[in-house]
C-alpha atoms as a PDB file:
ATOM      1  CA  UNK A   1     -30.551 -61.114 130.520  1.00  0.00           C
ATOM      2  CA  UNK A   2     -32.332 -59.304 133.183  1.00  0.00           C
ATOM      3  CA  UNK A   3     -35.469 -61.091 135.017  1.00  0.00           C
ATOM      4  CA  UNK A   4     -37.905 -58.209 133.777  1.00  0.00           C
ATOM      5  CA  UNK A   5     -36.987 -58.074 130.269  1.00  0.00           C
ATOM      6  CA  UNK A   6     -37.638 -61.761 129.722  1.00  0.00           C
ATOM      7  CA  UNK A   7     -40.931 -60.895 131.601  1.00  0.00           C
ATOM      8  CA  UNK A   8     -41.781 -57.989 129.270  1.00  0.00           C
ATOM      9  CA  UNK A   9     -40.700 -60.130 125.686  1.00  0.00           C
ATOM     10  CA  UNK A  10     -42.359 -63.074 126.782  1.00  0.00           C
ATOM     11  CA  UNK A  11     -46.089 -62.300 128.757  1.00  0.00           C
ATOM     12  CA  UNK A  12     -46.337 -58.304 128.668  1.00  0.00           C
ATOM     13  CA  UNK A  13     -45.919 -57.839 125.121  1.00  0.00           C
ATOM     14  CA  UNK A  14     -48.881 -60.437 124.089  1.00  0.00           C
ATOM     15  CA  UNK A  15     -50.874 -59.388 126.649  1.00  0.00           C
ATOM     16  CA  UNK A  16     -50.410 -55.376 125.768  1.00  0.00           C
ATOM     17  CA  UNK A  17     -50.806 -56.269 122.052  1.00  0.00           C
ATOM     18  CA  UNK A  18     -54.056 -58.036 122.564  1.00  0.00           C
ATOM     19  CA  UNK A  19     -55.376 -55.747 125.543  1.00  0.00           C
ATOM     20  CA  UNK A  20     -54.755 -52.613 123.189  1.00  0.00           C
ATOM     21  CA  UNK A  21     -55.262 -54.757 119.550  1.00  0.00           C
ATOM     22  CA  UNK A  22     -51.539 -53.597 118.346  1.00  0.00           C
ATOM     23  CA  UNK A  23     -51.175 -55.431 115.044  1.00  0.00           C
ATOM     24  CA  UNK A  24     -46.912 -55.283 115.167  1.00  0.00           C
ATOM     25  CA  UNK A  25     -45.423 -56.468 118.653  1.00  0.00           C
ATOM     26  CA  UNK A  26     -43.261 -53.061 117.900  1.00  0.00           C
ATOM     27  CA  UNK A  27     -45.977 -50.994 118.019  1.00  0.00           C
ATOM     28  CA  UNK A  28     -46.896 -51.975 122.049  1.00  0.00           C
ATOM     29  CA  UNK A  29     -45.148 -49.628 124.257  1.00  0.00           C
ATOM     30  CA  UNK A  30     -42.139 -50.307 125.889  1.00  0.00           C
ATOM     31  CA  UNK A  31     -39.881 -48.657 128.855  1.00  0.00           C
ATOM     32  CA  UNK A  32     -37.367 -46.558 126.622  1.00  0.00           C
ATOM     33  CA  UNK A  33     -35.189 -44.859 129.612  1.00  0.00           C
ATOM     34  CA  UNK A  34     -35.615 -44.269 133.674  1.00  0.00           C
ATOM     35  CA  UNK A  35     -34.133 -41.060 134.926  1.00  0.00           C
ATOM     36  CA  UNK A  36     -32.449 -41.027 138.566  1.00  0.00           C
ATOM     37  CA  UNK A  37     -32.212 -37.619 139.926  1.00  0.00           C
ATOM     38  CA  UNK A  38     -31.166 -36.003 142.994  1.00  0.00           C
ATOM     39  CA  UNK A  39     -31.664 -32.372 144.172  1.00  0.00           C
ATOM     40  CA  UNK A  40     -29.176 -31.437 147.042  1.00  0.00           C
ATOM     41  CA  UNK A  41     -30.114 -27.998 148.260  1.00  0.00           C
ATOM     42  CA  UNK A  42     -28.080 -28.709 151.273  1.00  0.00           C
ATOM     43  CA  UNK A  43     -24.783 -28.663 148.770  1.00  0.00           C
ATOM     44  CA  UNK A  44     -24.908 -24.186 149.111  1.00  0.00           C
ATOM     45  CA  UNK A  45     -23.696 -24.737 152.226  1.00  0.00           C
ATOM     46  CA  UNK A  46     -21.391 -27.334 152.699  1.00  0.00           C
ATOM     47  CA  UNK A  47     -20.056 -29.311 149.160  1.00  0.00           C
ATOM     48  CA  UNK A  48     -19.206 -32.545 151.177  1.00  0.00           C
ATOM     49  CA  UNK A  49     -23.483 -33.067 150.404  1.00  0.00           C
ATOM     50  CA  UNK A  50     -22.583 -33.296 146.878  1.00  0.00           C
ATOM     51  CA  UNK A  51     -20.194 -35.959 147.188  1.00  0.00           C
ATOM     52  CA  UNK A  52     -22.061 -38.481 149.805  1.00  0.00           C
ATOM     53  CA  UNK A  53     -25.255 -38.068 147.422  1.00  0.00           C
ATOM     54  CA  UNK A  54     -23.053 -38.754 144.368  1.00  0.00           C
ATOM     55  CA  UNK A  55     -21.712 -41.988 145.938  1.00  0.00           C
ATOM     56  CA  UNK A  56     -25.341 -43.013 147.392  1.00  0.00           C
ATOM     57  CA  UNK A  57     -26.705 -42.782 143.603  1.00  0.00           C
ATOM     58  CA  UNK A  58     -23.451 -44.462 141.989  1.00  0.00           C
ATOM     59  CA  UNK A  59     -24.572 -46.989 144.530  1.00  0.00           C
ATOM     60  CA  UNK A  60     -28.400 -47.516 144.016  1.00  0.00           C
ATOM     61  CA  UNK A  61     -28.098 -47.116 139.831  1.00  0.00           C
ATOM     62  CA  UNK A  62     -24.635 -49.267 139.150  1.00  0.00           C
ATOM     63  CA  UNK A  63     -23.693 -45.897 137.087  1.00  0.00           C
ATOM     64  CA  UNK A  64     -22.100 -42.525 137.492  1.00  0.00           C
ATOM     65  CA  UNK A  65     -24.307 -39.525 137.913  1.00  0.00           C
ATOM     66  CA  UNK A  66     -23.838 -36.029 136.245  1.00  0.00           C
ATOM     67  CA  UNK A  67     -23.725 -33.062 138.205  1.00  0.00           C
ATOM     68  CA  UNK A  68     -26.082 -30.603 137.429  1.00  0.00           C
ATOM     69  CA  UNK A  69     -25.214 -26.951 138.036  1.00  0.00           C
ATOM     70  CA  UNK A  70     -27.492 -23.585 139.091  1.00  0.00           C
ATOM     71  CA  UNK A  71     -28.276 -21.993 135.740  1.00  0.00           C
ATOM     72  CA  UNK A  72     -29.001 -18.634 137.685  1.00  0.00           C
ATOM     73  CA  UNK A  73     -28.352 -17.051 141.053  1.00  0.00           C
ATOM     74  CA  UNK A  74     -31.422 -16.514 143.457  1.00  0.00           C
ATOM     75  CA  UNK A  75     -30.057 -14.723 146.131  1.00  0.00           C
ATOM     76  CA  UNK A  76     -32.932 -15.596 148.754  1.00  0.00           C
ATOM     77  CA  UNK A  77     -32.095 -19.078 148.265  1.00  0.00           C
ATOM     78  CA  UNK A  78     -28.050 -17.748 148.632  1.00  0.00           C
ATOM     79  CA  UNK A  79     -27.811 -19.669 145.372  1.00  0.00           C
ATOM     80  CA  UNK A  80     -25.144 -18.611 142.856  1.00  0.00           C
ATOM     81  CA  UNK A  81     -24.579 -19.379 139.025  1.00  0.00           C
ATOM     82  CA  UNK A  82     -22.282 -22.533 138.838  1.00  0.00           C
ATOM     83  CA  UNK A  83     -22.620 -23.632 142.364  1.00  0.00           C
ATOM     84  CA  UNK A  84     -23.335 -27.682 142.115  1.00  0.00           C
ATOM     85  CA  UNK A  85     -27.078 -28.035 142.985  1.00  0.00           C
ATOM     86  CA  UNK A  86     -28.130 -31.605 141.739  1.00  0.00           C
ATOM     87  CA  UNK A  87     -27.659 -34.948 140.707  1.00  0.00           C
ATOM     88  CA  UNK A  88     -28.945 -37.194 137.326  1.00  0.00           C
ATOM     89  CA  UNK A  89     -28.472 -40.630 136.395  1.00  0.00           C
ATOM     90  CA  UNK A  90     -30.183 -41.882 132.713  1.00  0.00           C
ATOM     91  CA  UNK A  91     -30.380 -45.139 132.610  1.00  0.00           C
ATOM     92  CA  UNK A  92     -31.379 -47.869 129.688  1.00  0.00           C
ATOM     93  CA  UNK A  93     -30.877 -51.247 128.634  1.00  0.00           C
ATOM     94  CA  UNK A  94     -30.181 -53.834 131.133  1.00  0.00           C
ATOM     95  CA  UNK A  95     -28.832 -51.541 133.792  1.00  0.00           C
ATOM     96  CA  UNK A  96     -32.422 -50.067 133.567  1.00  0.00           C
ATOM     97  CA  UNK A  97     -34.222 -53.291 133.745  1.00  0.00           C
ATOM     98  CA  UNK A  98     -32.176 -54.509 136.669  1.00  0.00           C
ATOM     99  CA  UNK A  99     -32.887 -50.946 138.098  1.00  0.00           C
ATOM    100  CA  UNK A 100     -36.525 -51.487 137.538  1.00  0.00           C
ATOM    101  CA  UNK A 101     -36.381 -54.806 139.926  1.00  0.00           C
ATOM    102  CA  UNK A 102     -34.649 -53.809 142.621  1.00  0.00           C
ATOM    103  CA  UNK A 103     -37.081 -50.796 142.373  1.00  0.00           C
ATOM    104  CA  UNK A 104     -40.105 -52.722 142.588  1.00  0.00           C
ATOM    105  CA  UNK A 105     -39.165 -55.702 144.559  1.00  0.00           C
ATOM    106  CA  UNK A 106     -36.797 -54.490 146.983  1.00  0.00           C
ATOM    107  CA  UNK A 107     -37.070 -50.295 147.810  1.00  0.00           C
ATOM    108  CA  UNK A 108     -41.224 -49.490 147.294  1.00  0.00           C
ATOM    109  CA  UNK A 109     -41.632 -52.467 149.786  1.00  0.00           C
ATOM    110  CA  UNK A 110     -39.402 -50.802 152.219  1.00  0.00           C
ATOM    111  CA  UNK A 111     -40.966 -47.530 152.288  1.00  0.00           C
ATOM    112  CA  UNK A 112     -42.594 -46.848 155.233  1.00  0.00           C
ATOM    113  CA  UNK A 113     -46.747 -46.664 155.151  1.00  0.00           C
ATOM    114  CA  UNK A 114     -46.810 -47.420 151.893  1.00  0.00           C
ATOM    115  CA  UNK A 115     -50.152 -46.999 150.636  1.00  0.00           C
ATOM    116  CA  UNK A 116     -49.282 -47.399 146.597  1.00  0.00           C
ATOM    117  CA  UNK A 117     -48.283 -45.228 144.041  1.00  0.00           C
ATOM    118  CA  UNK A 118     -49.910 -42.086 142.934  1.00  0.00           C
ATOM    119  CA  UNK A 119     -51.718 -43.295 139.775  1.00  0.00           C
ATOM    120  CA  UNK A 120     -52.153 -39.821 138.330  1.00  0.00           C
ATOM    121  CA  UNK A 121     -48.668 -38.814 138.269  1.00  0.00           C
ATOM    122  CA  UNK A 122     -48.581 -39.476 134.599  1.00  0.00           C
ATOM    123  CA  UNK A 123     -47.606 -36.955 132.025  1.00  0.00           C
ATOM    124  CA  UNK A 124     -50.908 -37.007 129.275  1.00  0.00           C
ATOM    125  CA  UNK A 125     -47.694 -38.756 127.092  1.00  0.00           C
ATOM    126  CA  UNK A 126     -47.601 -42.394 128.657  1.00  0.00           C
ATOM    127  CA  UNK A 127     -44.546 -41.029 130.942  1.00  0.00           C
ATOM    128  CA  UNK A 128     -44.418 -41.875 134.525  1.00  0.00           C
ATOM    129  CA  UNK A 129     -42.738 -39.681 137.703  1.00  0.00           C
ATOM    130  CA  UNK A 130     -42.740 -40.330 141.338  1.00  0.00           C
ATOM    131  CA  UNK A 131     -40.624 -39.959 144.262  1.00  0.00           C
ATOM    132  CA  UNK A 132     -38.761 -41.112 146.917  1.00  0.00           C
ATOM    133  CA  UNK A 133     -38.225 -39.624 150.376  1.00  0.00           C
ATOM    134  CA  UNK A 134     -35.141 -40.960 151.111  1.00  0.00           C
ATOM    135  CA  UNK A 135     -32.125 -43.143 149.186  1.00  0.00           C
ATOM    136  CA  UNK A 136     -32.413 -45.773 152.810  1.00  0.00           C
ATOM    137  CA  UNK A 137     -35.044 -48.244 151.075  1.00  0.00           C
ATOM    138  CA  UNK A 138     -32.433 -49.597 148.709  1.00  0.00           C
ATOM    139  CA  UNK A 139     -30.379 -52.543 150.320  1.00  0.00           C
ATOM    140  CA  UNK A 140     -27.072 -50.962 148.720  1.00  0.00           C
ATOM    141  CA  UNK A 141     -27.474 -47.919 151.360  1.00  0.00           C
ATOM    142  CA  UNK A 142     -26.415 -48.990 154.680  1.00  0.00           C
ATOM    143  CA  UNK A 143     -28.524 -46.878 156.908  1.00  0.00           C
ATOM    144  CA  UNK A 144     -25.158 -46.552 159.825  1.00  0.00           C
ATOM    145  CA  UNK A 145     -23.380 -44.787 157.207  1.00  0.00           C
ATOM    146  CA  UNK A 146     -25.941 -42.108 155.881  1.00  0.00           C
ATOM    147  CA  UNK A 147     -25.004 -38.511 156.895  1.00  0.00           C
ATOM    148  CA  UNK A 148     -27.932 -36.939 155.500  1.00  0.00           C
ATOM    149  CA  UNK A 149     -31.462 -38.231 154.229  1.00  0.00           C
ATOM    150  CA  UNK A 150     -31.873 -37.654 150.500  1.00  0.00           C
ATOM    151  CA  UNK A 151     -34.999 -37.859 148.455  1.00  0.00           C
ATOM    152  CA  UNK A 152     -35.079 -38.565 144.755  1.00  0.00           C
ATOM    153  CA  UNK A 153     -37.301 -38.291 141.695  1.00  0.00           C
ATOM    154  CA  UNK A 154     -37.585 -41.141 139.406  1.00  0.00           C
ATOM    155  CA  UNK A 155     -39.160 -40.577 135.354  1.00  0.00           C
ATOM    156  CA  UNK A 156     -40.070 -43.503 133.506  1.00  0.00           C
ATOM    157  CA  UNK A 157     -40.010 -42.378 129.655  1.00  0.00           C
ATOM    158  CA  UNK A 158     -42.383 -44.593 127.867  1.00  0.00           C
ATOM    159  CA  UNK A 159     -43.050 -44.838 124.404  1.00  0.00           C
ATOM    160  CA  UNK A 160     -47.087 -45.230 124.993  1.00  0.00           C
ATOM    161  CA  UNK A 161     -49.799 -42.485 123.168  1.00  0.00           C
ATOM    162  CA  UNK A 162     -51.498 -42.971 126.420  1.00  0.00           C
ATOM    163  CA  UNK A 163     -51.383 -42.972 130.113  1.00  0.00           C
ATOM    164  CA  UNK A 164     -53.841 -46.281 130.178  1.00  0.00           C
ATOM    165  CA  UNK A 165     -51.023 -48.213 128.158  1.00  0.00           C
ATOM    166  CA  UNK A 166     -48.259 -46.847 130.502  1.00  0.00           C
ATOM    167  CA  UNK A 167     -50.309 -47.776 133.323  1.00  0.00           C
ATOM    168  CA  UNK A 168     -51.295 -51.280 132.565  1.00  0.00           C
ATOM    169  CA  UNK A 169     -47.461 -51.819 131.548  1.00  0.00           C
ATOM    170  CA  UNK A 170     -46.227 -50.534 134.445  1.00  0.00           C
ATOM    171  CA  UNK A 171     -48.880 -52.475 136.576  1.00  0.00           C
ATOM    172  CA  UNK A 172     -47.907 -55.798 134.361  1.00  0.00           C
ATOM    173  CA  UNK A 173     -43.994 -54.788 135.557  1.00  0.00           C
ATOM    174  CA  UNK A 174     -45.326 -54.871 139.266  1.00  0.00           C
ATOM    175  CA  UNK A 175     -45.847 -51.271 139.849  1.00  0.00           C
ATOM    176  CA  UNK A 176     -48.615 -50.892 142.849  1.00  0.00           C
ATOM    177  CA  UNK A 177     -50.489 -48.562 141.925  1.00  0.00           C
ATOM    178  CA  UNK A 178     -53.405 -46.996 144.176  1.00  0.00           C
ATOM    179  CA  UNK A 179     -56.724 -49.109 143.439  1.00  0.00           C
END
């Protein structure tokens, strides 16, 4: 089982329940999904983007990203309909509790002047987004073989009312957040 779901079932779920008086240990929130995703603007010009960012993110999440495709063309971005813009990875279960480690223990650590994470960059629905500015922080990268820097977005879906219960969760995960 992976390190931070024994951590949530055994000391984050007591503590949420009896920091927010939830009656039924179902009814504290709980991390439902992350989403991975990737925009590659640099793909309208040359499609060989597309493929080194879909390896880096097979990489970093252990799982295959979809492509995600223009829905319009903008022509002052010399954007077409269909052209492959983007890259998404949903992940749950254990893949997104192992995810969740590396994450927090390995990549945020890495980035450089760090000062903590943005602590209002929650939804009003307990959901959490921030970003990356490049894929290098994660150990699976090796730095020699990047051709371009990518940046990322990453969504942690929640199933908190609030944005206090997401954020004490999140904090109780490791998260560090801006004081």
């Amino acid at each position: 089982m992976a390190r931070l779901k024994d951590l949530y079932k055994s000391k984050i779920v007591p503590q949420l329940a009896k920091e927010f008086s939830h009656k039924n240990p179902m009814a504290v929130p709980r991390v439902e999904k992350v989403v991975v995703s990737m925009g590659v603007g640099k793909a309208t010009q040359d499609k060989k983007f597309i493929e080194f960012a879909k390896s880096d993110l097979t990489l970093i999440t252990g799982q295959f990203p979809i492509v995600a495709k223009a829905k319009m063309s903008v022509s002052n971005f010399k954007l077409r309909q269909g052209v492959e813009i983007g890259l998404k990875v949903t992940l749950r279960g254990v893949r997104m509790y192992e995810f969740m480690d590396r994450l927090i223990n390995l990549a945020i650590p890495r980035v450089r002047d760090f000062r903590g994470l943005d602590p209002n960059s929650f939804d009003g629905r307990g959901n959490y987004s921030m970003g990356l500015s490049e894929q290098t922080v994660f150990p699976e990268i090796n730095p020699a073989k990047v051709e371009a820097q990518q940046g990322m977005n990453i969504t942690f879906v929640t199933t908190a009312k609030t944005n206090e219960e997401a954020k004490r969760m999140l904090s109780l995960f490791g998260m560090p957040f801006k004081k």
